[in-house]
N, C-alpha and C. Protein backbone atom coordinates (compact mmCIF):
# COMPACT_ATOMS: atom_id res chain seq x y z
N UNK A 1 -52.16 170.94 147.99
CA UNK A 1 -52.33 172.35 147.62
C UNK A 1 -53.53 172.48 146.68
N UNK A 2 -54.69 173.48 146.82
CA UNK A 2 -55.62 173.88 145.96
C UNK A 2 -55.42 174.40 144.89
N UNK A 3 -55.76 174.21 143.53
CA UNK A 3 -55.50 174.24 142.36
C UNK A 3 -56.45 176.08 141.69
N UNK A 4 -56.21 177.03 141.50
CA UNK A 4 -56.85 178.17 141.26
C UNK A 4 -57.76 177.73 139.90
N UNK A 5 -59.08 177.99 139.88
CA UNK A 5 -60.34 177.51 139.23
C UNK A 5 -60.95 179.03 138.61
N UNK A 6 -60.41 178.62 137.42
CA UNK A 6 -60.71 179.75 136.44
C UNK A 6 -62.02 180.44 136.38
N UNK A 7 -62.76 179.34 135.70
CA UNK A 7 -63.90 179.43 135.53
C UNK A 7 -64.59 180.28 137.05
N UNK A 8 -64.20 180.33 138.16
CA UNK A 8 -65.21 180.82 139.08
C UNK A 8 -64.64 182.05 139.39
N UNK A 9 -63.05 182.83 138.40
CA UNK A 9 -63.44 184.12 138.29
C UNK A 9 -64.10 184.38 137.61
N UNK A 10 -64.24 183.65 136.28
CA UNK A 10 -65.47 184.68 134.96
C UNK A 10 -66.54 184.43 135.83
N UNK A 11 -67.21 183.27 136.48
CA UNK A 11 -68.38 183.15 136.84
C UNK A 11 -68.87 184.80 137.73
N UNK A 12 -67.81 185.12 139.06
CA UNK A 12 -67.82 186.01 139.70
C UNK A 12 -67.98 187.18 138.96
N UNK A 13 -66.96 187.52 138.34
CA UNK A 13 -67.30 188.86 137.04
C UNK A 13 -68.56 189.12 136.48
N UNK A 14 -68.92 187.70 135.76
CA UNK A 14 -70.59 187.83 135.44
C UNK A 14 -70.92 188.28 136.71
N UNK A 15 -71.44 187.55 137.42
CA UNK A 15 -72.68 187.61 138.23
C UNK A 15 -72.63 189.00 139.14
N UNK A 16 -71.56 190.22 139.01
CA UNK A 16 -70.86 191.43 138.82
C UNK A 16 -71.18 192.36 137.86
N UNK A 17 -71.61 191.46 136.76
CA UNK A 17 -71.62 192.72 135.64
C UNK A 17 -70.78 193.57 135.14
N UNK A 18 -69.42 192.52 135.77
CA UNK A 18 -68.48 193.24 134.95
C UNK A 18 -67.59 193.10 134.23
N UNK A 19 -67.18 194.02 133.51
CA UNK A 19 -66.22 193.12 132.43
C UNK A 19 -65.01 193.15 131.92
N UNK A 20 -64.44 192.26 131.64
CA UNK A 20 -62.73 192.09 131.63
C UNK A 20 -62.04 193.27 131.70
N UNK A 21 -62.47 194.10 130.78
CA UNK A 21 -61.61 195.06 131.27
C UNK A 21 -61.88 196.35 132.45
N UNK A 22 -63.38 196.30 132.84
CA UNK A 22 -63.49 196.85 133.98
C UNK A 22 -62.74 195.77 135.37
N UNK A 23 -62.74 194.51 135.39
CA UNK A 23 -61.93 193.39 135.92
C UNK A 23 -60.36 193.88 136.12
N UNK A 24 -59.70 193.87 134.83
CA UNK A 24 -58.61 194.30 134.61
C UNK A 24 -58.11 195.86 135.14
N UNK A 25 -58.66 196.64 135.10
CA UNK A 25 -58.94 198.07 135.45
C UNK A 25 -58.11 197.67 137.17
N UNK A 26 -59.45 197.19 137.50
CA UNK A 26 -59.57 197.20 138.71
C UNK A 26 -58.48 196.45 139.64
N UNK A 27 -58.05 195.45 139.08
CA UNK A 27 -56.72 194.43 139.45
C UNK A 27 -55.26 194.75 138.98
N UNK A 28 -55.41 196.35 138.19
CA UNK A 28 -53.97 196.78 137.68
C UNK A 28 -53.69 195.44 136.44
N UNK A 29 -54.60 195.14 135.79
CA UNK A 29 -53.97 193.70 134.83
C UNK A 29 -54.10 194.42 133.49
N UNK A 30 -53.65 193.51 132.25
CA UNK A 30 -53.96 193.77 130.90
C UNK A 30 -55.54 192.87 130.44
N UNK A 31 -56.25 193.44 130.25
CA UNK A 31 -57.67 192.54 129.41
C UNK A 31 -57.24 191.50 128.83
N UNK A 32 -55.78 191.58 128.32
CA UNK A 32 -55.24 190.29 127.75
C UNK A 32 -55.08 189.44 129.10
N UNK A 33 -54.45 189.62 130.16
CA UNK A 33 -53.95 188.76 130.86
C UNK A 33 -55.24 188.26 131.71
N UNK A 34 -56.22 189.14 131.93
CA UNK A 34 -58.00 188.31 132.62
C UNK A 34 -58.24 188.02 131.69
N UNK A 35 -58.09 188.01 130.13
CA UNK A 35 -58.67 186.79 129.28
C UNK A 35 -58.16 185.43 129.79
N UNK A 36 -56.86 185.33 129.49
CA UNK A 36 -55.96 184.45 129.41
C UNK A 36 -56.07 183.54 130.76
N UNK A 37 -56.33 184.28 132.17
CA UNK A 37 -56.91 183.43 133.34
C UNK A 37 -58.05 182.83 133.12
N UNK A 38 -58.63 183.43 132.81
CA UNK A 38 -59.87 183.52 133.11
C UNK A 38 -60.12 181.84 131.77
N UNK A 39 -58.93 181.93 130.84
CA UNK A 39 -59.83 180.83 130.20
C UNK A 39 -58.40 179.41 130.64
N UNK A 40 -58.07 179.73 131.83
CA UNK A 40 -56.84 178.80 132.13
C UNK A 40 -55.67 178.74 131.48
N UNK A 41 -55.38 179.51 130.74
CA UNK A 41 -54.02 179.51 129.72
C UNK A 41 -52.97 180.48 130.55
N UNK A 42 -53.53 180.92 131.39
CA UNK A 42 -52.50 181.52 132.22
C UNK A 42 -52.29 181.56 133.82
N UNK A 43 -51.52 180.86 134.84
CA UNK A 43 -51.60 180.57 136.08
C UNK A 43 -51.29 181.81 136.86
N UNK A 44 -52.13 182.77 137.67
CA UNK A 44 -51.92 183.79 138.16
C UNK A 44 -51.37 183.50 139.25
N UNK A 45 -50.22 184.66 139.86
CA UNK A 45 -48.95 184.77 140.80
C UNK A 45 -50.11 185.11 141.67
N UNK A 46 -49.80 184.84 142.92
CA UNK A 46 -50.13 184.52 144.55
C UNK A 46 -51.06 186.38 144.47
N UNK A 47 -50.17 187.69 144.16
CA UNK A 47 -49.89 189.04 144.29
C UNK A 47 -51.81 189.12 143.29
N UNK A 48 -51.23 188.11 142.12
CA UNK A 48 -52.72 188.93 140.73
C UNK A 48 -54.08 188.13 141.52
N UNK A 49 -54.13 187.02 142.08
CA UNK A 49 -55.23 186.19 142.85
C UNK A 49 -55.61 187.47 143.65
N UNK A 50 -54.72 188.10 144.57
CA UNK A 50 -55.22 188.98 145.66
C UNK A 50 -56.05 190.51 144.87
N UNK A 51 -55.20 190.50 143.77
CA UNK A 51 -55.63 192.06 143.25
C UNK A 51 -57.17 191.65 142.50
N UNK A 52 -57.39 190.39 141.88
CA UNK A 52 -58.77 190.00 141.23
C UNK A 52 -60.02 189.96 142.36
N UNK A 53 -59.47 189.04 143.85
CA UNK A 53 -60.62 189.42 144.96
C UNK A 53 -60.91 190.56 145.61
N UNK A 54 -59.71 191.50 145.59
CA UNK A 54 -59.79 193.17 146.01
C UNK A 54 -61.25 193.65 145.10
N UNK A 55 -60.76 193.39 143.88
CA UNK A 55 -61.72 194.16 142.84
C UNK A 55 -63.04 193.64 142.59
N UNK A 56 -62.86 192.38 143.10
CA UNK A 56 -64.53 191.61 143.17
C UNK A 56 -64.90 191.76 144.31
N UNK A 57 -64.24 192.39 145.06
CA UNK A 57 -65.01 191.71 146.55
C UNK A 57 -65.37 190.92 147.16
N UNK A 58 -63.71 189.74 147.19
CA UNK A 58 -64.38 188.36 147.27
C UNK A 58 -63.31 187.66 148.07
N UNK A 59 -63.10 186.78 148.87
CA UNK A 59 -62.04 186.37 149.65
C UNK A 59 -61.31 185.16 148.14
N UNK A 60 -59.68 185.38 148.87
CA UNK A 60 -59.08 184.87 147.89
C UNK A 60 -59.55 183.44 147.32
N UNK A 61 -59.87 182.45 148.73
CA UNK A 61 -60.31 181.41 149.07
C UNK A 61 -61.44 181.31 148.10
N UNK A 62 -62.29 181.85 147.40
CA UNK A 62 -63.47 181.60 146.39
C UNK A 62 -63.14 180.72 145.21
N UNK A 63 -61.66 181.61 144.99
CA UNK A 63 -60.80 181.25 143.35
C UNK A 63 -60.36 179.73 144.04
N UNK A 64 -60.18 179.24 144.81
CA UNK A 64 -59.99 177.58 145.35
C UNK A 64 -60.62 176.55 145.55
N UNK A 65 -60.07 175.49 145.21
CA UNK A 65 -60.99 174.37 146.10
C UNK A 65 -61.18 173.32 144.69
């Protein structure tokens, strides 16, 4: 099983221009809880992976590997 890789949502967000809480906005999350992924302290449910690539525009498969 592929392990979800934090770092290449903030990377995505940057290179987006956007920011946690426009991120959060957009994925229905708390700015607390895309901090907290985003710096690995928190393992996002199958449901928050799908709502973060909705809002990036990005297949789920990016956050993997």
């Amino acid at each position: 099983m592929k392990k979800f890789r934090p770092r290449r949502l903030a990377k995505k967000r940057k290179e987006l221009g956007m920011t946690q809480r426009k991120l959060a906005t957009g994925a229905q999350l708390s700015t607390a809880s895309v901090s907290l992924i985003e710096n690995g302290r928190k393992d996002p449910r199958v449901g928050t992976v799908t709502r973060l690539a909705e809002a990036l525009g990005c297949n789920v498969d990016y956050f993997f590997g």
